[in-house]
C-alpha atoms as a PDB file:
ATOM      1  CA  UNK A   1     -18.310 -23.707  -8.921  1.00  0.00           C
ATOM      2  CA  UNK A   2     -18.257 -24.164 -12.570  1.00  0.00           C
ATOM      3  CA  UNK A   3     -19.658 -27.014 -14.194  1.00  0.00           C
ATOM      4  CA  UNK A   4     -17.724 -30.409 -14.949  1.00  0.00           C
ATOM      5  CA  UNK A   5     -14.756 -29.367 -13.344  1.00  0.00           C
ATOM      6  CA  UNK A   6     -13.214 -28.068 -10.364  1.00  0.00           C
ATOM      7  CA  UNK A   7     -13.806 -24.308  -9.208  1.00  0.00           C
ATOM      8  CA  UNK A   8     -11.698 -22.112 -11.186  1.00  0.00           C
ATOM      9  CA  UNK A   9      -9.283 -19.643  -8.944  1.00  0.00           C
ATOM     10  CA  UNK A  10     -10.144 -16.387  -8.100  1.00  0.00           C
ATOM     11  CA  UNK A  11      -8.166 -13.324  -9.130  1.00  0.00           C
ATOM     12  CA  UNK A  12      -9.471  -9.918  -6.783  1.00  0.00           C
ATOM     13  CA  UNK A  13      -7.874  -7.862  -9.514  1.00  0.00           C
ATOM     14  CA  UNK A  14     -10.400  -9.852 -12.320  1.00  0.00           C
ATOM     15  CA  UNK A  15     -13.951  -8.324 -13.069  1.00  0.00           C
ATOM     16  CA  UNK A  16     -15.545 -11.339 -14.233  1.00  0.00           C
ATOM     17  CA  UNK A  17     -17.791  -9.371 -16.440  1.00  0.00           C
ATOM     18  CA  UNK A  18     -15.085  -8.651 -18.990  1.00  0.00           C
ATOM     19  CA  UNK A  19     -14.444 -11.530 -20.721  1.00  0.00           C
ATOM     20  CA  UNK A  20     -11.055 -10.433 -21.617  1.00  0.00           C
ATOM     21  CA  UNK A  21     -10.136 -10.166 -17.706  1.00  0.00           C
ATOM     22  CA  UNK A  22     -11.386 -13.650 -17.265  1.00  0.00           C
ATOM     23  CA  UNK A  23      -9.018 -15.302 -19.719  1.00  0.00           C
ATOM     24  CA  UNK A  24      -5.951 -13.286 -18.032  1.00  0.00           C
ATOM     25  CA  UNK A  25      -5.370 -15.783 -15.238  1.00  0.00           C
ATOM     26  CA  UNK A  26      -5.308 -18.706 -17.458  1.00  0.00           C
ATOM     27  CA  UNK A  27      -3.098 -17.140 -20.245  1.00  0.00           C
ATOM     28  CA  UNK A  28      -0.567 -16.002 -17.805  1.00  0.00           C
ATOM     29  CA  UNK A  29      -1.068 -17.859 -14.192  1.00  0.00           C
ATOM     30  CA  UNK A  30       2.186 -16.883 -13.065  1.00  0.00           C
ATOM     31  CA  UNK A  31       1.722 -12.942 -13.757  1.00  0.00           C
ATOM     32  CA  UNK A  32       0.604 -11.600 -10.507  1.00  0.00           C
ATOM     33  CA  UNK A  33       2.371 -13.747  -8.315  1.00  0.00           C
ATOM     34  CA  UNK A  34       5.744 -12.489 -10.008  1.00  0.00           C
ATOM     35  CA  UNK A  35       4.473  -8.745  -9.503  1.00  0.00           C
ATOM     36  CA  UNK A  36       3.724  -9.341  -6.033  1.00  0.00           C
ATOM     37  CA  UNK A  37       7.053 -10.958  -5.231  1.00  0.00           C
ATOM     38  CA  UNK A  38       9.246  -7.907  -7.517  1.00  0.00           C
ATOM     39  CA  UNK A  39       7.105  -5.156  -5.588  1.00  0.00           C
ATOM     40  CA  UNK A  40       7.797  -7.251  -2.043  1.00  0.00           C
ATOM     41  CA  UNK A  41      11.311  -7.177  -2.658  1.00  0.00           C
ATOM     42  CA  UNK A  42      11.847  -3.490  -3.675  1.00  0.00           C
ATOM     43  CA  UNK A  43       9.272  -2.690  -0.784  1.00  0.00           C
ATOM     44  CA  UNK A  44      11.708  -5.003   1.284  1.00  0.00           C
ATOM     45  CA  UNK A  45      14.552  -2.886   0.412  1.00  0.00           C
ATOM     46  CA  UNK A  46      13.681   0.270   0.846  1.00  0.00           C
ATOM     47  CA  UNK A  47      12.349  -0.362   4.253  1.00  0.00           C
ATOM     48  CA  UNK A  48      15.514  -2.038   5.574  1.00  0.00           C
ATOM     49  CA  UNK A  49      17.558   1.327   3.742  1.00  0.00           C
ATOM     50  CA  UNK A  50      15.656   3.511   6.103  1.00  0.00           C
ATOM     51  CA  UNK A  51      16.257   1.530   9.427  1.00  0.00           C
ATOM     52  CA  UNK A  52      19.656   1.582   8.289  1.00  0.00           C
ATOM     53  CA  UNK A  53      19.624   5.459   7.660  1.00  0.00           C
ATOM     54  CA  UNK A  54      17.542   5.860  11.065  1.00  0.00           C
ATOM     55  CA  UNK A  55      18.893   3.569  13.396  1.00  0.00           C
ATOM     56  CA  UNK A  56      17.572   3.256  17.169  1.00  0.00           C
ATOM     57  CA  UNK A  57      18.364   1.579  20.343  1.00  0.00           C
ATOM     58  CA  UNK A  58      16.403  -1.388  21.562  1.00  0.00           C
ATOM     59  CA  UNK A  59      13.905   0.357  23.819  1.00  0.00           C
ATOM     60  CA  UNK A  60      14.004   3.634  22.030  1.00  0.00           C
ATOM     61  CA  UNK A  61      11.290   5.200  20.121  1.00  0.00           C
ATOM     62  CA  UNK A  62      11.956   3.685  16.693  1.00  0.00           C
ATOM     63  CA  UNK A  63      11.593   6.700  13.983  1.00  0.00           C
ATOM     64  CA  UNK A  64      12.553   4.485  11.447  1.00  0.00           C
ATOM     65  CA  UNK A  65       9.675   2.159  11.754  1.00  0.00           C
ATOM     66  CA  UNK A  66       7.306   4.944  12.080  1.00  0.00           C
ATOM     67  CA  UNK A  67       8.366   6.509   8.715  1.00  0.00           C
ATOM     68  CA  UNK A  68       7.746   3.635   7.116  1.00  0.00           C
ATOM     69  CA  UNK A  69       4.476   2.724   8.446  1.00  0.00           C
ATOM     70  CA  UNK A  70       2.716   6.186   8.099  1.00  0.00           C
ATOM     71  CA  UNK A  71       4.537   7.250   4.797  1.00  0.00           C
ATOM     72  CA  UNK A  72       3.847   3.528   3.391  1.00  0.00           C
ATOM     73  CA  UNK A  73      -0.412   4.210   4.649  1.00  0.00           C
ATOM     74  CA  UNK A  74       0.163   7.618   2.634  1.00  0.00           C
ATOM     75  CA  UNK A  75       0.899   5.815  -0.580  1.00  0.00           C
ATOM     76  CA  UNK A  76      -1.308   2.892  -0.172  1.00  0.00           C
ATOM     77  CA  UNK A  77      -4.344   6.240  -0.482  1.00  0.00           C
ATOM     78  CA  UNK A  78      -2.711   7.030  -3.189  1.00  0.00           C
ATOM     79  CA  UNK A  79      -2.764   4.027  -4.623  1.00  0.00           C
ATOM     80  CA  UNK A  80      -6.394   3.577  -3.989  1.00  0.00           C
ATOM     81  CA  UNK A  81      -7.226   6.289  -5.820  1.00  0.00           C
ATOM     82  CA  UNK A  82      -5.090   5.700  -8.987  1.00  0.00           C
ATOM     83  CA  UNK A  83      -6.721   2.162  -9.166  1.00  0.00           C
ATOM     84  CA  UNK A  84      -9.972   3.100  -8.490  1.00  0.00           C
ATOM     85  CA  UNK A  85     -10.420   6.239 -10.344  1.00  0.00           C
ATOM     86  CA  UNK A  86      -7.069   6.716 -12.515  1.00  0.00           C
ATOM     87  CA  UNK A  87      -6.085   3.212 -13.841  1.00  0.00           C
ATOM     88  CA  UNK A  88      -8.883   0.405 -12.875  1.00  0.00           C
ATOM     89  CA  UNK A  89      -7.757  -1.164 -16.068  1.00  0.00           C
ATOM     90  CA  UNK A  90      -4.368  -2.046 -15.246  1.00  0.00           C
ATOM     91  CA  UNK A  91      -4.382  -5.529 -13.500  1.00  0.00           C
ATOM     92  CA  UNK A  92      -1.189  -5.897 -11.982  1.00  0.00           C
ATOM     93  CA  UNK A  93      -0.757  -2.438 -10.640  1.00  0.00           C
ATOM     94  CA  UNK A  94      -2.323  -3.409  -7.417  1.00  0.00           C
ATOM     95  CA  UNK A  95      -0.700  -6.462  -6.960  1.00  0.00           C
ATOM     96  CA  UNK A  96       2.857  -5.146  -7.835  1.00  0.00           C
ATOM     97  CA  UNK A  97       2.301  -1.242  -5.885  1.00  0.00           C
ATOM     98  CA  UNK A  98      -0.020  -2.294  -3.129  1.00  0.00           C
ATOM     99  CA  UNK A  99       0.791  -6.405  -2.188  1.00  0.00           C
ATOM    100  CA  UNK A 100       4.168  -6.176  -3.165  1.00  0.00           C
ATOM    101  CA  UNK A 101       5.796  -2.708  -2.901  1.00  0.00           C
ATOM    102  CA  UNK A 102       4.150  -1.745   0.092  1.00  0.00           C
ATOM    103  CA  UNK A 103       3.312  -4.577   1.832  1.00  0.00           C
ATOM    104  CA  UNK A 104       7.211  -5.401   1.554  1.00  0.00           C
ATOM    105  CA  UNK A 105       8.122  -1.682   2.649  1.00  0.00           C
ATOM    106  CA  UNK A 106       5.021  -1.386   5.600  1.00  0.00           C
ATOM    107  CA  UNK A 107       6.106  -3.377   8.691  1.00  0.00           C
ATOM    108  CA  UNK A 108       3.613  -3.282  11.465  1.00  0.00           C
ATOM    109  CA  UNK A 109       5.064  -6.524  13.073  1.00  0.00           C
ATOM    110  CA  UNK A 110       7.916  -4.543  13.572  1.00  0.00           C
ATOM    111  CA  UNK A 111       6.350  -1.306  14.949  1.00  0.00           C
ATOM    112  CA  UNK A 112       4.828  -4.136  17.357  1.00  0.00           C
ATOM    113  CA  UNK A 113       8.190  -5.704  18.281  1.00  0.00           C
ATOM    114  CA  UNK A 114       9.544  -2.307  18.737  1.00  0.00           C
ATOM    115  CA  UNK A 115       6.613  -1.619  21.405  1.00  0.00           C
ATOM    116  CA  UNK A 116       7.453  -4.668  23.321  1.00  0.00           C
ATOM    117  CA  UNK A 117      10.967  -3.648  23.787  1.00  0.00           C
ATOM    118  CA  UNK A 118      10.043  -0.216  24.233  1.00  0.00           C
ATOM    119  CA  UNK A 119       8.149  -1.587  27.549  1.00  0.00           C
ATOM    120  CA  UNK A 120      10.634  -3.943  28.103  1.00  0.00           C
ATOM    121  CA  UNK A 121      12.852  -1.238  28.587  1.00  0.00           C
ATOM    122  CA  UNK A 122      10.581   0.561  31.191  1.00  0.00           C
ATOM    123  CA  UNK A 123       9.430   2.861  28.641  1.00  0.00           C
ATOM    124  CA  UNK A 124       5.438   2.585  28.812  1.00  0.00           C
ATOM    125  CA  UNK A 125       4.629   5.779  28.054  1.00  0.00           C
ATOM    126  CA  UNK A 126       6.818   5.519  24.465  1.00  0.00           C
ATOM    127  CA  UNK A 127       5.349   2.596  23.828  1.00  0.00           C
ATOM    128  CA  UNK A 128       1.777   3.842  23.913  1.00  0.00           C
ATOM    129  CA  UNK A 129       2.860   6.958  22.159  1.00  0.00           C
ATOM    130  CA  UNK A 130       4.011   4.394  19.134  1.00  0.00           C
ATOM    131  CA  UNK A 131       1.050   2.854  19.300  1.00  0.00           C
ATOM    132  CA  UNK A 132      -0.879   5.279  19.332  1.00  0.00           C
ATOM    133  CA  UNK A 133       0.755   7.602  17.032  1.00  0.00           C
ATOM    134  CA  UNK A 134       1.556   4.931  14.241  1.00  0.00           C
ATOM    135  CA  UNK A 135      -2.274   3.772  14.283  1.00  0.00           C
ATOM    136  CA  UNK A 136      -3.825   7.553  14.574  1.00  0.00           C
ATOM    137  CA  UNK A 137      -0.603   9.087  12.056  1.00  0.00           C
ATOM    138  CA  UNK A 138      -1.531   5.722   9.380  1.00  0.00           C
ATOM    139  CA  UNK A 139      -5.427   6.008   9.487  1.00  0.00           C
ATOM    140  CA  UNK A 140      -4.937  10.081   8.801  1.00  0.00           C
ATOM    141  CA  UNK A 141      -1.988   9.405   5.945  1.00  0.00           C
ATOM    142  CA  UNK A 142      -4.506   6.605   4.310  1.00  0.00           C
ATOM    143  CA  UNK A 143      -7.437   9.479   4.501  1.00  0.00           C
ATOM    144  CA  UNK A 144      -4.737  12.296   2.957  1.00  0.00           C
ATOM    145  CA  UNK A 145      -3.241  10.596   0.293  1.00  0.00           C
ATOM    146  CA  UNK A 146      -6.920   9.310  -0.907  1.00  0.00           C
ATOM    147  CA  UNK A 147      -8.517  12.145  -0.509  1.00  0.00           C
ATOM    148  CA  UNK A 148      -5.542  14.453  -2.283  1.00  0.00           C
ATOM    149  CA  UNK A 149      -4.894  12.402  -5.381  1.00  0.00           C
ATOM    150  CA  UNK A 150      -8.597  12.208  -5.915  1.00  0.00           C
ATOM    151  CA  UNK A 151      -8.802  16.021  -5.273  1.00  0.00           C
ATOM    152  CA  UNK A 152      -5.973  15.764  -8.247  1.00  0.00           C
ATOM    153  CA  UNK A 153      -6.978  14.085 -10.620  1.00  0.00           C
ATOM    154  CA  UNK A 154     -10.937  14.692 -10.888  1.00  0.00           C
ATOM    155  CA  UNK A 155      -9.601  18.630 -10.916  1.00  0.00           C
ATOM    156  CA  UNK A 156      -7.555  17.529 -13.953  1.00  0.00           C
ATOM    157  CA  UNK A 157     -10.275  16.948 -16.660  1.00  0.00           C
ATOM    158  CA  UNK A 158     -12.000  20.349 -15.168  1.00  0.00           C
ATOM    159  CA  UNK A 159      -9.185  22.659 -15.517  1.00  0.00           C
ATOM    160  CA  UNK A 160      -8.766  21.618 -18.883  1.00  0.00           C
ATOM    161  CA  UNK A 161     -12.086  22.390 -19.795  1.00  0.00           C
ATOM    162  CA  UNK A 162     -12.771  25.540 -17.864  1.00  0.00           C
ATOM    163  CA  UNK A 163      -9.429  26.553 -19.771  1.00  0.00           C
ATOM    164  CA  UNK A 164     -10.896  25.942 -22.761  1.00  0.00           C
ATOM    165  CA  UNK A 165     -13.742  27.477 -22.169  1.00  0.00           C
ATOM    166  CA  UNK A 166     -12.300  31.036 -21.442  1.00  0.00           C
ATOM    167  CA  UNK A 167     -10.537  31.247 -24.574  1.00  0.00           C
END
Protein backbone atom coordinates (compact mmCIF):
# COMPACT_ATOMS: atom_id res chain seq x y z
CA UNK A 1 0.00 0.00 0.00
CA UNK A 2 1.28 3.40 -0.59
CA UNK A 3 1.11 5.99 1.85
CA UNK A 4 -1.93 8.52 2.31
CA UNK A 5 -3.89 7.00 -0.20
CA UNK A 6 -5.38 3.99 -1.49
CA UNK A 7 -3.15 1.11 -3.09
CA UNK A 8 -2.27 2.05 -6.49
CA UNK A 9 -3.26 -0.77 -9.32
CA UNK A 10 -1.04 -3.17 -10.48
CA UNK A 11 0.06 -3.49 -14.09
CA UNK A 12 2.00 -7.32 -14.67
CA UNK A 13 3.46 -5.73 -17.76
CA UNK A 14 5.08 -2.66 -15.27
CA UNK A 15 8.65 -3.19 -13.71
CA UNK A 16 8.30 -0.94 -10.91
CA UNK A 17 11.95 -0.25 -10.93
CA UNK A 18 11.77 1.96 -14.00
CA UNK A 19 10.32 4.93 -13.10
CA UNK A 20 9.22 5.61 -16.54
CA UNK A 21 7.07 2.21 -16.51
CA UNK A 22 5.50 3.33 -13.32
CA UNK A 23 4.02 6.55 -14.65
CA UNK A 24 2.57 4.52 -17.81
CA UNK A 25 -0.60 3.35 -16.08
CA UNK A 26 -1.49 6.69 -14.83
CA UNK A 27 -0.71 8.64 -18.10
CA UNK A 28 -2.70 6.30 -20.15
CA UNK A 29 -5.13 3.99 -17.81
CA UNK A 30 -7.11 2.96 -20.61
CA UNK A 31 -4.04 1.62 -22.84
CA UNK A 32 -3.90 -1.99 -22.08
CA UNK A 33 -7.35 -2.65 -21.59
CA UNK A 34 -7.99 -1.34 -25.30
CA UNK A 35 -5.05 -3.74 -26.53
CA UNK A 36 -6.46 -6.56 -24.81
CA UNK A 37 -9.97 -6.06 -26.14
CA UNK A 38 -8.47 -5.25 -30.19
CA UNK A 39 -6.22 -8.52 -29.83
CA UNK A 40 -9.53 -10.51 -28.26
CA UNK A 41 -11.48 -9.56 -31.09
CA UNK A 42 -9.07 -10.37 -34.00
CA UNK A 43 -8.18 -13.59 -31.89
CA UNK A 44 -12.10 -13.97 -31.83
CA UNK A 45 -12.23 -13.86 -35.48
CA UNK A 46 -9.88 -15.86 -36.67
CA UNK A 47 -10.91 -18.69 -34.50
CA UNK A 48 -14.58 -18.63 -35.55
CA UNK A 49 -12.99 -18.39 -39.58
CA UNK A 50 -11.43 -21.73 -38.96
CA UNK A 51 -14.52 -23.59 -37.43
CA UNK A 52 -16.17 -22.19 -40.29
CA UNK A 53 -13.45 -23.50 -42.79
CA UNK A 54 -13.35 -26.92 -40.69
CA UNK A 55 -16.68 -27.68 -39.77
CA UNK A 56 -17.68 -30.98 -37.72
CA UNK A 57 -20.64 -32.83 -36.56
CA UNK A 58 -21.77 -32.72 -32.98
CA UNK A 59 -20.06 -35.84 -31.66
CA UNK A 60 -17.28 -35.84 -34.16
CA UNK A 61 -13.72 -35.27 -33.51
CA UNK A 62 -13.59 -31.49 -33.86
CA UNK A 63 -10.28 -30.62 -36.06
CA UNK A 64 -11.17 -27.23 -36.00
CA UNK A 65 -10.91 -26.76 -32.32
CA UNK A 66 -7.78 -28.67 -32.18
CA UNK A 67 -6.00 -26.36 -34.71
CA UNK A 68 -6.70 -23.68 -32.84
CA UNK A 69 -5.75 -24.82 -29.50
CA UNK A 70 -2.30 -26.39 -30.39
CA UNK A 71 -1.35 -23.80 -33.17
CA UNK A 72 -2.62 -20.89 -30.68
CA UNK A 73 0.00 -22.85 -27.60
CA UNK A 74 2.64 -22.66 -30.59
CA UNK A 75 2.45 -18.91 -30.77
CA UNK A 76 1.87 -18.15 -27.21
CA UNK A 77 6.05 -19.87 -27.05
CA UNK A 78 6.68 -17.68 -29.39
CA UNK A 79 5.47 -15.01 -27.82
CA UNK A 80 7.25 -15.81 -24.67
CA UNK A 81 10.28 -15.62 -26.13
CA UNK A 82 9.93 -12.31 -28.10
CA UNK A 83 8.84 -10.67 -24.73
CA UNK A 84 11.23 -12.12 -22.70
CA UNK A 85 14.30 -12.07 -24.72
CA UNK A 86 13.39 -9.98 -28.03
CA UNK A 87 11.15 -7.03 -26.92
CA UNK A 88 10.77 -6.89 -22.86
CA UNK A 89 10.46 -3.22 -23.47
CA UNK A 90 7.36 -3.08 -25.30
CA UNK A 91 4.42 -2.93 -22.74
CA UNK A 92 1.47 -3.67 -24.58
CA UNK A 93 2.77 -6.43 -26.73
CA UNK A 94 1.75 -8.97 -24.21
CA UNK A 95 -1.40 -7.70 -23.45
CA UNK A 96 -2.49 -7.11 -27.15
CA UNK A 97 -0.54 -10.74 -28.69
CA UNK A 98 -0.91 -12.93 -25.66
CA UNK A 99 -4.42 -11.68 -23.53
CA UNK A 100 -6.03 -10.51 -26.44
CA UNK A 101 -5.02 -12.19 -29.74
CA UNK A 102 -4.67 -15.46 -28.41
CA UNK A 103 -6.67 -15.73 -25.64
CA UNK A 104 -9.57 -14.59 -28.13
CA UNK A 105 -8.31 -17.21 -30.86
CA UNK A 106 -7.43 -20.31 -28.03
CA UNK A 107 -10.73 -21.90 -26.92
CA UNK A 108 -10.28 -24.68 -24.47
CA UNK A 109 -13.95 -24.34 -23.20
CA UNK A 110 -14.77 -25.36 -26.46
CA UNK A 111 -12.34 -28.30 -26.95
CA UNK A 112 -14.19 -29.24 -23.51
CA UNK A 113 -17.74 -28.86 -24.87
CA UNK A 114 -16.69 -30.71 -27.88
CA UNK A 115 -15.54 -33.73 -25.49
CA UNK A 116 -18.83 -33.83 -23.81
CA UNK A 117 -20.66 -34.27 -26.98
CA UNK A 118 -18.11 -36.42 -28.30
CA UNK A 119 -19.21 -38.89 -25.27
CA UNK A 120 -22.53 -37.92 -25.56
CA UNK A 121 -22.47 -39.35 -28.79
CA UNK A 122 -21.03 -42.77 -27.59
CA UNK A 123 -17.73 -41.80 -28.72
CA UNK A 124 -15.40 -42.32 -25.50
CA UNK A 125 -12.55 -43.30 -27.03
CA UNK A 126 -12.54 -39.77 -29.34
CA UNK A 127 -13.15 -38.01 -26.58
CA UNK A 128 -10.11 -39.14 -24.63
CA UNK A 129 -8.08 -38.96 -27.77
CA UNK A 130 -9.10 -34.96 -27.75
CA UNK A 131 -8.23 -34.75 -24.53
CA UNK A 132 -5.48 -36.18 -24.56
CA UNK A 133 -4.07 -35.08 -27.75
CA UNK A 134 -5.03 -31.28 -27.34
CA UNK A 135 -3.31 -31.25 -23.73
CA UNK A 136 -0.07 -33.51 -24.82
CA UNK A 137 -0.08 -31.64 -28.77
CA UNK A 138 -0.41 -27.83 -26.61
CA UNK A 139 2.23 -28.56 -23.82
CA UNK A 140 4.76 -29.84 -26.86
CA UNK A 141 3.70 -26.66 -29.31
CA UNK A 142 4.28 -24.22 -26.06
CA UNK A 143 7.88 -26.14 -25.58
CA UNK A 144 8.59 -25.80 -29.70
CA UNK A 145 7.73 -22.48 -30.39
CA UNK A 146 9.82 -21.29 -27.10
CA UNK A 147 12.45 -23.20 -27.55
CA UNK A 148 12.76 -22.38 -31.62
CA UNK A 149 12.42 -18.62 -31.55
CA UNK A 150 14.92 -18.54 -28.76
CA UNK A 151 17.15 -20.95 -30.81
CA UNK A 152 16.48 -17.88 -33.46
CA UNK A 153 17.12 -15.14 -32.21
CA UNK A 154 20.16 -15.70 -29.66
CA UNK A 155 21.78 -17.39 -33.10
CA UNK A 156 21.11 -13.97 -34.65
CA UNK A 157 23.69 -11.68 -32.86
CA UNK A 158 26.27 -14.83 -33.31
CA UNK A 159 26.06 -15.27 -36.94
CA UNK A 160 26.61 -11.79 -37.38
CA UNK A 161 29.64 -11.79 -35.56
CA UNK A 162 31.20 -15.06 -36.54
CA UNK A 163 30.52 -13.46 -40.12
CA UNK A 164 32.40 -10.76 -39.32
CA UNK A 165 34.93 -12.37 -37.98
CA UNK A 166 35.91 -14.52 -41.10
CA UNK A 167 36.29 -11.67 -43.27
Amino acid sequence: MSEGGPPRPVDSDVDPRLPRQVREPRDAPWAVPAAISAGGAIGAVARHGLSVAIPHAPGAFAWSTALVNVSGCLLIGVLMALVTDVRPDSRLLRPFLGVGVLGGYTTFSTHLVDALRMLDAGAAGTALVSLAGTLVGGLLAVWLGLAATTRVFRARPAARTGAGEER
